[in-house]
C-alpha atoms as a PDB file:
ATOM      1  CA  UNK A   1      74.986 107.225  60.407  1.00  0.00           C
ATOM      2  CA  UNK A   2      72.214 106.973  62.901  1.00  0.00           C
ATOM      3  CA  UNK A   3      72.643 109.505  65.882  1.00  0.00           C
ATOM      4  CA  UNK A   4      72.866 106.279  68.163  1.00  0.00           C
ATOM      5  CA  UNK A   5      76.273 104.900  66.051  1.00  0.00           C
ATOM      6  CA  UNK A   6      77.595 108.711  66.172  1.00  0.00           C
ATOM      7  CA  UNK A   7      77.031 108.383  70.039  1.00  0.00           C
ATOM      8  CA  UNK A   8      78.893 104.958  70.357  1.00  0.00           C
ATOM      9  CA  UNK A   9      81.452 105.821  68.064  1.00  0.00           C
ATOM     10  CA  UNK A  10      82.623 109.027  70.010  1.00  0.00           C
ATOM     11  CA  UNK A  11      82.568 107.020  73.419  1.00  0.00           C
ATOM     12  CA  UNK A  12      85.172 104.603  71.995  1.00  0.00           C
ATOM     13  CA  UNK A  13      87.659 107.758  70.951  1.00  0.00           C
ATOM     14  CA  UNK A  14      86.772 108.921  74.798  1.00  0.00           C
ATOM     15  CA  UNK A  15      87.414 105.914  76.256  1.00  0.00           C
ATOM     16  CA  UNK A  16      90.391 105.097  73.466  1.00  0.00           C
ATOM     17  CA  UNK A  17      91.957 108.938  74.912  1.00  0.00           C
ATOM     18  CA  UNK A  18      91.621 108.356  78.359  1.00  0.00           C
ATOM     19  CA  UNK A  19      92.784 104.620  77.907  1.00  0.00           C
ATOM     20  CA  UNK A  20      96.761 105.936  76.438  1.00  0.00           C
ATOM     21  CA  UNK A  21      96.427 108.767  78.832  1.00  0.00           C
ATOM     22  CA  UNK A  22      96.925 106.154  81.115  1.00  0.00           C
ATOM     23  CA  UNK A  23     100.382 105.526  80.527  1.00  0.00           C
ATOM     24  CA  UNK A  24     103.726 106.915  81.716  1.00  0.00           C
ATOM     25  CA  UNK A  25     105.610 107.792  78.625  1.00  0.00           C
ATOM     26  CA  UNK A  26     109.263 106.221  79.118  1.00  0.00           C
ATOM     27  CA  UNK A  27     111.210 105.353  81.869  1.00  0.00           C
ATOM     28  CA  UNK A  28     115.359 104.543  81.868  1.00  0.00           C
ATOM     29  CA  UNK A  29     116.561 102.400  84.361  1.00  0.00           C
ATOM     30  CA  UNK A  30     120.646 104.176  85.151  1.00  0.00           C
ATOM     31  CA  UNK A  31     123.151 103.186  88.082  1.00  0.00           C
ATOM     32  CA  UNK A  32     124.944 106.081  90.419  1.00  0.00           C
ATOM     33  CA  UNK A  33     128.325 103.938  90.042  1.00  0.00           C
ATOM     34  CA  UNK A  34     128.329 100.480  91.355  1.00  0.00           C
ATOM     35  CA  UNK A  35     129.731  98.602  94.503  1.00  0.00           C
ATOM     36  CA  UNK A  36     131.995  95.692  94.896  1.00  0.00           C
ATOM     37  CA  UNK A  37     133.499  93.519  94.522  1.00  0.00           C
ATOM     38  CA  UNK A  38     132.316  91.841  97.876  1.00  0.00           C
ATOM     39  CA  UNK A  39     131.298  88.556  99.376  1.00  0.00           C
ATOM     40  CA  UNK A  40     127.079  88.647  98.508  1.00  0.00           C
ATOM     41  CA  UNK A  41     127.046  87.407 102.296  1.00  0.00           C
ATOM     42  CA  UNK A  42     127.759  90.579 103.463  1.00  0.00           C
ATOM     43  CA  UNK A  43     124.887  91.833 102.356  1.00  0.00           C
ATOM     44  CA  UNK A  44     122.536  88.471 103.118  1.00  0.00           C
ATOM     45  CA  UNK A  45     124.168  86.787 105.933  1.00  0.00           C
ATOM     46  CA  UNK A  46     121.791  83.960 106.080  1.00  0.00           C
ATOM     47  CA  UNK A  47     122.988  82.686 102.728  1.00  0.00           C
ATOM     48  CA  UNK A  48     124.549  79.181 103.302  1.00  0.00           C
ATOM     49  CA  UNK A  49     128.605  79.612 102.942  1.00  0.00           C
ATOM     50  CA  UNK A  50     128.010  77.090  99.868  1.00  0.00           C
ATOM     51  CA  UNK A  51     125.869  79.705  98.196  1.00  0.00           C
ATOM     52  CA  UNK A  52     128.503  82.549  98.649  1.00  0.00           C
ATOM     53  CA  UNK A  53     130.145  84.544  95.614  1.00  0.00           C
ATOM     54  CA  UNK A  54     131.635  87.596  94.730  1.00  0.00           C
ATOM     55  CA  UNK A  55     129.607  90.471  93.938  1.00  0.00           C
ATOM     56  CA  UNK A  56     129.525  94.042  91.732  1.00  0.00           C
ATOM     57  CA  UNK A  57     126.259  95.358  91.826  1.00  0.00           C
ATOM     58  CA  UNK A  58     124.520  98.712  90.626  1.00  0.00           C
ATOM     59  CA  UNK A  59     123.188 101.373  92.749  1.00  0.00           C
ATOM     60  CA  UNK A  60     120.131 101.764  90.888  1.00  0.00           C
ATOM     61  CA  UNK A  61     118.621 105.216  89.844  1.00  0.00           C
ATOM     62  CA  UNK A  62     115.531 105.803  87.658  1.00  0.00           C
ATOM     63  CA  UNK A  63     114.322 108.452  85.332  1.00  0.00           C
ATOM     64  CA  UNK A  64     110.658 108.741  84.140  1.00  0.00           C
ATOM     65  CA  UNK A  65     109.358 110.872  81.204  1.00  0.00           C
ATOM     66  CA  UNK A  66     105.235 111.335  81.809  1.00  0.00           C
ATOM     67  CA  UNK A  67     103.156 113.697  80.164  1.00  0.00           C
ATOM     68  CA  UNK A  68     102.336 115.542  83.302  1.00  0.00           C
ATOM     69  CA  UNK A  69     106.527 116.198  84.172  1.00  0.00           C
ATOM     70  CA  UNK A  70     109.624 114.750  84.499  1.00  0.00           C
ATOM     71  CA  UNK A  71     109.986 112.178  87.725  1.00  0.00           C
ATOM     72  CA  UNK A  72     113.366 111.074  88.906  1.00  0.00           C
ATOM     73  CA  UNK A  73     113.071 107.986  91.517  1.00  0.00           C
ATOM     74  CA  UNK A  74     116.232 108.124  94.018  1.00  0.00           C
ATOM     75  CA  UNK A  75     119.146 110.372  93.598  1.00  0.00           C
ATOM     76  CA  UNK A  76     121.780 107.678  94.299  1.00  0.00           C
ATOM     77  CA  UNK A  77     125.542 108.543  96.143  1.00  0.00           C
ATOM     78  CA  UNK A  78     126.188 111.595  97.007  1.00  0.00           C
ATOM     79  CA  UNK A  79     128.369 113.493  94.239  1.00  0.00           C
ATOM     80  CA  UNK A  80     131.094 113.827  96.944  1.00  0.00           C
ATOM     81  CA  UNK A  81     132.182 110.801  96.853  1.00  0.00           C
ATOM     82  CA  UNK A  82     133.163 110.081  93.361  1.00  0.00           C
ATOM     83  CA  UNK A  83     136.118 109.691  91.456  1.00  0.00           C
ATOM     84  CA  UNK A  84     138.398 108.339  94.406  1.00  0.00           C
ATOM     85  CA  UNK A  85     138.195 106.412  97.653  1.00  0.00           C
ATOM     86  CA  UNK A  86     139.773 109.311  99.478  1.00  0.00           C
ATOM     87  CA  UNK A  87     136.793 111.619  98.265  1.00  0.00           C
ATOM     88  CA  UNK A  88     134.495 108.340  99.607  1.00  0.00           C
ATOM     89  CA  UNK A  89     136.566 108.408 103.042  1.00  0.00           C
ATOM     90  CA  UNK A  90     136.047 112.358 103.519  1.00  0.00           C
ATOM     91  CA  UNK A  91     132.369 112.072 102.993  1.00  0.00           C
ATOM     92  CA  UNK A  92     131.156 108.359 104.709  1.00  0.00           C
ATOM     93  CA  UNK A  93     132.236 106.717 107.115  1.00  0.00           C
ATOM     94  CA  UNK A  94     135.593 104.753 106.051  1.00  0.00           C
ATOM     95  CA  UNK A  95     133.799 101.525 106.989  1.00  0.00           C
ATOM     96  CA  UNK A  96     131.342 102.024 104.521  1.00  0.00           C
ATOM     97  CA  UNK A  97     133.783 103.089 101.672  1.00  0.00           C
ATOM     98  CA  UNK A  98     135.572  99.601 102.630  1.00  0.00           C
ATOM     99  CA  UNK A  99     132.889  97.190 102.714  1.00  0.00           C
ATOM    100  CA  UNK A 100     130.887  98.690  99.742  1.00  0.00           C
ATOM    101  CA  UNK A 101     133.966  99.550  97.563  1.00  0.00           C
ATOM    102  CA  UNK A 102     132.121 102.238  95.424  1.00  0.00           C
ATOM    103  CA  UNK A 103     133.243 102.852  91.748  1.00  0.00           C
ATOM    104  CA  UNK A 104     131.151 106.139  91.135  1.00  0.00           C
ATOM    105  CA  UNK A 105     132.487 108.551  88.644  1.00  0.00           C
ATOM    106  CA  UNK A 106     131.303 112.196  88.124  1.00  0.00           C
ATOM    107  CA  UNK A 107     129.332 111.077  84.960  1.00  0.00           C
ATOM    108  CA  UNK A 108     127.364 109.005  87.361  1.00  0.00           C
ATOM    109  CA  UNK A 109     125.968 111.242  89.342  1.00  0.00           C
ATOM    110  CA  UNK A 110     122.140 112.050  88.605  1.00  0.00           C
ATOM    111  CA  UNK A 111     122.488 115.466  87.056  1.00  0.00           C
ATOM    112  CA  UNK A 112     124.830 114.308  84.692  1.00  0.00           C
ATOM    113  CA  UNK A 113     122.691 111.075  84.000  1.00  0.00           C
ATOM    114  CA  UNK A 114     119.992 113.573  83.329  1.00  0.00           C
ATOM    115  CA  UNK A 115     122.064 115.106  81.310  1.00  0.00           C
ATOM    116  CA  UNK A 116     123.086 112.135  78.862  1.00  0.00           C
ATOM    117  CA  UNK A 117     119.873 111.695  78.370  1.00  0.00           C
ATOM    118  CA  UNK A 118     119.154 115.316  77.347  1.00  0.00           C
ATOM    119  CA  UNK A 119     117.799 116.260  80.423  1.00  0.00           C
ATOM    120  CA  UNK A 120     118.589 119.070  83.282  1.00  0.00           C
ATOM    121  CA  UNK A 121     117.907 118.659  86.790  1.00  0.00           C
ATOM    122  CA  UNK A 122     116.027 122.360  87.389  1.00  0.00           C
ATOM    123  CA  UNK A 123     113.377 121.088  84.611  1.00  0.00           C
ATOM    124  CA  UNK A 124     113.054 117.829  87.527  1.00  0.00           C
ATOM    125  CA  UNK A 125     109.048 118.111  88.548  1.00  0.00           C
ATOM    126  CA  UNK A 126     109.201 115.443  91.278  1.00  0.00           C
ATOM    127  CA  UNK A 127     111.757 113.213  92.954  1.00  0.00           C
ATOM    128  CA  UNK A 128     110.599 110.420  94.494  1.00  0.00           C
ATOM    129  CA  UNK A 129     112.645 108.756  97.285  1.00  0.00           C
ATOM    130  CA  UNK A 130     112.582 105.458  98.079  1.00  0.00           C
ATOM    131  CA  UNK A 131     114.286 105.628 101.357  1.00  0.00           C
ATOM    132  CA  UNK A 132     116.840 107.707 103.256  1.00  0.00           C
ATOM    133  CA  UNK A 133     120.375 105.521 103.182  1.00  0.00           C
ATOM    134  CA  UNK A 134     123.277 106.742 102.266  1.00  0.00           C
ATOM    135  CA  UNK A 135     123.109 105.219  97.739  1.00  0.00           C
ATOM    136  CA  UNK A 136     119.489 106.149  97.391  1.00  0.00           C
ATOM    137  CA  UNK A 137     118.691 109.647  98.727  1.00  0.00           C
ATOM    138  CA  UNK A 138     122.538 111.044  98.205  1.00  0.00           C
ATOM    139  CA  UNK A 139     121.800 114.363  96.050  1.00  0.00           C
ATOM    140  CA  UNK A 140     118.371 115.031  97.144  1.00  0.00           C
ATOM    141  CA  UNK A 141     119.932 118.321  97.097  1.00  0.00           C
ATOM    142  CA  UNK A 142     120.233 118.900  93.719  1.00  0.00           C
ATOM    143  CA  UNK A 143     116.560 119.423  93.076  1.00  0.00           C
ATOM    144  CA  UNK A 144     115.271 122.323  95.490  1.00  0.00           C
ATOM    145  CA  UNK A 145     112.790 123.205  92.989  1.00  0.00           C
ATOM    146  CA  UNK A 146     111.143 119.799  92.842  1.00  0.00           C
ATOM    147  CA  UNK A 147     108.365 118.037  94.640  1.00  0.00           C
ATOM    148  CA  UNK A 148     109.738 114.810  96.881  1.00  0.00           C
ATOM    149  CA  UNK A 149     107.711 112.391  97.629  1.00  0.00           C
ATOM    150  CA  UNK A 150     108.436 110.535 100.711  1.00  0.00           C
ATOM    151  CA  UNK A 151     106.799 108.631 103.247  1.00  0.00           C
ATOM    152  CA  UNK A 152     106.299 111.136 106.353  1.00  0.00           C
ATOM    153  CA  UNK A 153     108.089 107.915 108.255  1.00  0.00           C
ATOM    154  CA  UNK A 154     110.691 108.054 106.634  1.00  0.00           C
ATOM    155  CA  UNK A 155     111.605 111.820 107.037  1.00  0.00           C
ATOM    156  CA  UNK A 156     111.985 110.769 110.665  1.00  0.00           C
ATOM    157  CA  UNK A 157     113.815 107.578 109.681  1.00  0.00           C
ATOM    158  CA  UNK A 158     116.257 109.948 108.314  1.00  0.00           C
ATOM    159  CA  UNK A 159     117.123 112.159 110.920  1.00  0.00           C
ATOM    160  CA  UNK A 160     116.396 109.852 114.250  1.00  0.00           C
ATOM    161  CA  UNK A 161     117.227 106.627 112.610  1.00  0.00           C
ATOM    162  CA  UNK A 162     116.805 103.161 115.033  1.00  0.00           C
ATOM    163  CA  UNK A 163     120.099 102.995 116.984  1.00  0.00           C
ATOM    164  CA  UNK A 164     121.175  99.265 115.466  1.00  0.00           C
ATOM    165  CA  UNK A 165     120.748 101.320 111.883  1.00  0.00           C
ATOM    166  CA  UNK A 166     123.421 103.652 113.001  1.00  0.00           C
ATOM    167  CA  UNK A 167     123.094 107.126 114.364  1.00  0.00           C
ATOM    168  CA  UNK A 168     126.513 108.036 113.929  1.00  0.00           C
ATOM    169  CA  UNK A 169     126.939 110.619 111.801  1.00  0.00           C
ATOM    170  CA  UNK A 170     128.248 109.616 108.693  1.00  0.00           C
ATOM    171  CA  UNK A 171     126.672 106.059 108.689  1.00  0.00           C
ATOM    172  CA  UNK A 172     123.813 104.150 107.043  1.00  0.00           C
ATOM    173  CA  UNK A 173     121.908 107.281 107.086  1.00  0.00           C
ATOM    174  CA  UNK A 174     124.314 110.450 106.263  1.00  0.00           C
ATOM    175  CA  UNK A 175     122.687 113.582 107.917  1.00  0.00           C
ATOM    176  CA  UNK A 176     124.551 115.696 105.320  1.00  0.00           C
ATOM    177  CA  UNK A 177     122.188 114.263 102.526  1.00  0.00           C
ATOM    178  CA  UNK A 178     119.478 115.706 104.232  1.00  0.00           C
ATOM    179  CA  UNK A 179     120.466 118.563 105.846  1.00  0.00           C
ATOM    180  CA  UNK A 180     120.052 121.636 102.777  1.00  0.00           C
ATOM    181  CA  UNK A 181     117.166 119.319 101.992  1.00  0.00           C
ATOM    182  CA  UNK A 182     115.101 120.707 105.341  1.00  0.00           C
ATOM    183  CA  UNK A 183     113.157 123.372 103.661  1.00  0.00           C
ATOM    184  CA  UNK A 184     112.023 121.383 100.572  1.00  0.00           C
ATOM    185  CA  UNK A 185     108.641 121.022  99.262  1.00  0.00           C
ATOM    186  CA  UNK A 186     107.526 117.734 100.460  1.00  0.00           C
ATOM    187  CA  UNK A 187     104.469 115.361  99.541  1.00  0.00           C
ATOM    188  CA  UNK A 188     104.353 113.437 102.501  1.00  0.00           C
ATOM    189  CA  UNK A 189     102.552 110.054 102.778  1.00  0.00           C
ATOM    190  CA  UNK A 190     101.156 107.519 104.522  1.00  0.00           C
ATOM    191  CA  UNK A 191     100.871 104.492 102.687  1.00  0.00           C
ATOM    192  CA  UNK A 192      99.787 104.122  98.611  1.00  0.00           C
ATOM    193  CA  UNK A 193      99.188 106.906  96.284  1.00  0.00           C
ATOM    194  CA  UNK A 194      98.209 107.476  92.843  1.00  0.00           C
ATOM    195  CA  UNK A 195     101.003 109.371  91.739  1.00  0.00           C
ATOM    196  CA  UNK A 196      99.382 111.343  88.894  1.00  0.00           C
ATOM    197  CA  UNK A 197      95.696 110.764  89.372  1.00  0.00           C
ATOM    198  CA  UNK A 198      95.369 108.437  86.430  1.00  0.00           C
ATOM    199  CA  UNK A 199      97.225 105.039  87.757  1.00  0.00           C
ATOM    200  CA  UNK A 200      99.691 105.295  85.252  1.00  0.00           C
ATOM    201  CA  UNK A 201     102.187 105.804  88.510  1.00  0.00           C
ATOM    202  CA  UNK A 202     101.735 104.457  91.830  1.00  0.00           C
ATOM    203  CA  UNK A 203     103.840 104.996  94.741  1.00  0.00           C
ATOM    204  CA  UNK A 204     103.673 101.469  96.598  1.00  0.00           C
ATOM    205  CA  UNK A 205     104.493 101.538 100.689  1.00  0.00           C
ATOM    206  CA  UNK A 206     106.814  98.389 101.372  1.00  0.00           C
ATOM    207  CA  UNK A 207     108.661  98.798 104.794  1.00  0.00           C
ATOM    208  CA  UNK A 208     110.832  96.257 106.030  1.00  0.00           C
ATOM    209  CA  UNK A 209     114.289  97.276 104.664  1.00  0.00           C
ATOM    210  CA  UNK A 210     113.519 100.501 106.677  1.00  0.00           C
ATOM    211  CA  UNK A 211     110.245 101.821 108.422  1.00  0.00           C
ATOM    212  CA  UNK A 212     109.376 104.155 105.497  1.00  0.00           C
ATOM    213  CA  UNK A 213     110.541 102.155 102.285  1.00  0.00           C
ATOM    214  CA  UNK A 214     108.111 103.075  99.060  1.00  0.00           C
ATOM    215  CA  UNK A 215     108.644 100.998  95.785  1.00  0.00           C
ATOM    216  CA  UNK A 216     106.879 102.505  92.570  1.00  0.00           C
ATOM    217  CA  UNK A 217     105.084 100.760  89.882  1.00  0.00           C
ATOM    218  CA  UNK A 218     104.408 102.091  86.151  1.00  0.00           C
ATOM    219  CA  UNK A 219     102.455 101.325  83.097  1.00  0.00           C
ATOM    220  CA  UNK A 220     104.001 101.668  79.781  1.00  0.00           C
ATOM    221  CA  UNK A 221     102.192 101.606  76.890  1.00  0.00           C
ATOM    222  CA  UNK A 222     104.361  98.960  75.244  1.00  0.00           C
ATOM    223  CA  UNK A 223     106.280  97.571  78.461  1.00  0.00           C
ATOM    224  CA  UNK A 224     103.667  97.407  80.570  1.00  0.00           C
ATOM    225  CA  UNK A 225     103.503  96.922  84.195  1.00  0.00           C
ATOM    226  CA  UNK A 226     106.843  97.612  85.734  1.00  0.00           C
ATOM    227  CA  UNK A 227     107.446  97.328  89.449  1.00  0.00           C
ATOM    228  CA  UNK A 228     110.553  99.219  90.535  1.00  0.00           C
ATOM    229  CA  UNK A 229     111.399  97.479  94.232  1.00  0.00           C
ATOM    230  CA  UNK A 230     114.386  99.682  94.837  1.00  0.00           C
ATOM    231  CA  UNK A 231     115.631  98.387  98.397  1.00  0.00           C
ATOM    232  CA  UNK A 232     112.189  95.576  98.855  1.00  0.00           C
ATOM    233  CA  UNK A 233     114.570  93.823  97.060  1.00  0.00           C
ATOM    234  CA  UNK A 234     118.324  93.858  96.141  1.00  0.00           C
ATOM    235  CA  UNK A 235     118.427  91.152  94.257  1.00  0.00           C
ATOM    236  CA  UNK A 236     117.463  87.449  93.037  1.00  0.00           C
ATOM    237  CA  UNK A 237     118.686  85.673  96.335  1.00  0.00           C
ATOM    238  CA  UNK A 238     116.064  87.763  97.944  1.00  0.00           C
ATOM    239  CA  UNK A 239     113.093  86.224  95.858  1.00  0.00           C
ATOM    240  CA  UNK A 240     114.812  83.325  96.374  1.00  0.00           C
ATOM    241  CA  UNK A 241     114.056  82.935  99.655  1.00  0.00           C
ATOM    242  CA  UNK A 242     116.931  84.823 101.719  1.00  0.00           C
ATOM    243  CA  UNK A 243     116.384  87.931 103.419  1.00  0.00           C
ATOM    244  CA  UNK A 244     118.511  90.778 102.893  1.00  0.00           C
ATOM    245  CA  UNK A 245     120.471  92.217 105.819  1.00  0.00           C
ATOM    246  CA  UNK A 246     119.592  95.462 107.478  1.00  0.00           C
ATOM    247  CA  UNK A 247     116.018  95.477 107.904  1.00  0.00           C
ATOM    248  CA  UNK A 248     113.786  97.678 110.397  1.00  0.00           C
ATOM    249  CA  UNK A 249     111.315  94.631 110.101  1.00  0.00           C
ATOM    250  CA  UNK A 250     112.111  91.089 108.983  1.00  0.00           C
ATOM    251  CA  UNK A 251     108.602  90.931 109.213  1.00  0.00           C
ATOM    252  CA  UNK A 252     107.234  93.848 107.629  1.00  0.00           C
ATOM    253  CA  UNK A 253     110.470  93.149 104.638  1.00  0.00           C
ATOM    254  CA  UNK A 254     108.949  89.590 104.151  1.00  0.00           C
ATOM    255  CA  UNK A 255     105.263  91.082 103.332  1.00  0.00           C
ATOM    256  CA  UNK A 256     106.590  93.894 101.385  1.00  0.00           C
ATOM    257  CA  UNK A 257     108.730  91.414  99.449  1.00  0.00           C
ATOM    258  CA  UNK A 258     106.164  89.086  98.764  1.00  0.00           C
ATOM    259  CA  UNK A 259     103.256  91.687  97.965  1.00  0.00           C
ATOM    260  CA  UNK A 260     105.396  92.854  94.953  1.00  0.00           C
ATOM    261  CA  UNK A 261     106.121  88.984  94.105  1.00  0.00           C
ATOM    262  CA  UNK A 262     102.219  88.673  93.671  1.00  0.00           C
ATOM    263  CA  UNK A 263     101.731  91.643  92.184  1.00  0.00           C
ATOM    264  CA  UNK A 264     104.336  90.477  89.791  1.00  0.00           C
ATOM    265  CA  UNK A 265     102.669  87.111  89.036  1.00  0.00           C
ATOM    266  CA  UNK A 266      99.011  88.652  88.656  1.00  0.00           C
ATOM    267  CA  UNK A 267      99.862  91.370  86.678  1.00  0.00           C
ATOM    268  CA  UNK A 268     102.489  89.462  84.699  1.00  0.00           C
ATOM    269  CA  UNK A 269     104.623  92.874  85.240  1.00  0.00           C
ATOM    270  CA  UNK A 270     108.215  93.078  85.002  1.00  0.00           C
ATOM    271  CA  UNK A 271     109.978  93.652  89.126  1.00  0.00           C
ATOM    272  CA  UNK A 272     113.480  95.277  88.585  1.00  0.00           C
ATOM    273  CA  UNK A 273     115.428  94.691  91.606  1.00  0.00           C
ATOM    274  CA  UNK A 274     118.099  97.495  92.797  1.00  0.00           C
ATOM    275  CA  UNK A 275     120.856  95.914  93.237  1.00  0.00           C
ATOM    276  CA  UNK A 276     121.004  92.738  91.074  1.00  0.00           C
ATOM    277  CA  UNK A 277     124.181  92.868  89.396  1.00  0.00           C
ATOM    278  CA  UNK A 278     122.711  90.558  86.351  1.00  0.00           C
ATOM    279  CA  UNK A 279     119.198  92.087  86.014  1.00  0.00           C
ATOM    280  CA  UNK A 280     121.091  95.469  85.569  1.00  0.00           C
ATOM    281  CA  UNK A 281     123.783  93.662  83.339  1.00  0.00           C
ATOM    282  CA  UNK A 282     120.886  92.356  80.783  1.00  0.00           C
ATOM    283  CA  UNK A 283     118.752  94.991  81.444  1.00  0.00           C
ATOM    284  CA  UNK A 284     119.668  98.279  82.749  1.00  0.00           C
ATOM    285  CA  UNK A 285     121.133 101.512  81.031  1.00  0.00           C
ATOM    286  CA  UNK A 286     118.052 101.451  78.508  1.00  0.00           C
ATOM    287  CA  UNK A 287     114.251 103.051  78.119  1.00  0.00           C
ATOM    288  CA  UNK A 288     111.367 101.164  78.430  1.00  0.00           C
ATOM    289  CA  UNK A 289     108.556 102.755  76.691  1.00  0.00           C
END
């Protein structure tokens, strides 16, 4: 072989290495429980009273195997309040236990999702948090060896949320989520980031639902692109056209919402809403690899 071919031939294994290196490994899309049944227009009031129905729907959690460590994306409800609505009343606030009706067993919880899937939370190399309320940063706690990765907005968001959010203590926000969390090691951002340095992860800043809401989106090597909206969007009424309740922003929610739409339609990437109670019904409680 000429010294030329031998040259060309060991920049395609280069470029064929760093090409899979590129990937995330596996990711499994699990739920901390679920809540309902409710009207759906309690969480998206401006849905016409024709439109309404009754709703169960997950409270999405995600765990990602990459080559580089073990990522879990939000930690769900807090392990306190599982098992009985008493437990629920002791922990939120009783309106919240009400409204959202939460079904969460201890088998739910995150550590023992890790677990099922032969997992253990100290082996956890970074949480990523989409948000501070009360179903998606619950058992932050659980990992004080980890790295989290938050948007330095939102760490305020979480102790000095807006007043129409709720500052009573427990609401929206529960300050006991938060509170052993203080001295954690924390990646804080401001906007974007590359995750892993090789744009097989990307940590995607969508605010709207509250001033510091990140999404995440990951490249399988057989899935593809998969956008992970957590709280950008609950669920298909939202692409639909009908914003969800509880926003910081309806503004900053409708660009959020819609960047991830496009991003969806460019890419031709999957978006896995968080709390779509058919998405997760066809889709969720597997690995995507």
């Amino acid at each position: 072989m000429k010294k030329s071919g031998i040259v060309a031939a060991l920049l395609g294994v280069l470029c064929i290495a760093a090409s899979s290196g590129a990937f995330a490994q596996k990711l499994y899309w699990t739920t901390s429980g679920y809540f309902g049944p409710f009207d759906i227009r309690g969480l998206i009031p401006a849905l016409p009273v024709d439109k309404s129905r009754q709703i169960t729907i997950p409270v999405s959690m995600w765990v990602l195997d990459h080559p580089k460590g073990l990522v879990v994306f939000d930690t769900g409800n807090n392990v306190a309040i599982s098992d009985s609505t008493d437990n629920c009343k002791a922990y939120w606030a009783p309106g919240n236990c009400d409204f959202l009706k939460p079904s969460q067993k201890r088998a739910d919880v995150i550590d023992m999702q890790l677990k099922k899937l032969g997992y253990s939370a100290d082996k956890v190399k970074i949480v990523v948090t989409s948000h501070t309320h009360l179903d998606h940063v619950g058992n932050i706690a659980m990992f004080p060896n980890a790295i989290h990765v938050m948007q330095k907005k939102e760490l305020y968001q979480g102790w000095w949320p807006e007043k129409f959010q709720g500052r009573t203590t427990p609401g929206t926000f529960v300050m006991a989520d938060l509170m052993s969390a203080r001295e954690f090691n924390y990646l804080e951002l401001d906007g974007d980031y590359d995750l892993f340095g090789d744009g097989s992860v990307l940590i995607l800043a969508t605010p709207g639902h509250t001033i510091g809401h990140q999404s995440m989106k990951v490249k399988l090597p057989q899935s593809g692109t998969i956008i992970l909206s957590q709280d950008a969007v609950w669920m298909q009424e939202n692409l639909d056209g009908y914003p969800a309740g509880l926003n910081f922003s309806v503004q900053a929610y409708t660009n959020s919402l819609q960047r991830l739409k496009m991003m969806r339609d460019i890419e031709g990437a999957q978006l896995f809403m968080a709390h779509d109670g058919d998405q997760f019904k066809a889709k969720g409680d597997r690995w995507y690899k």
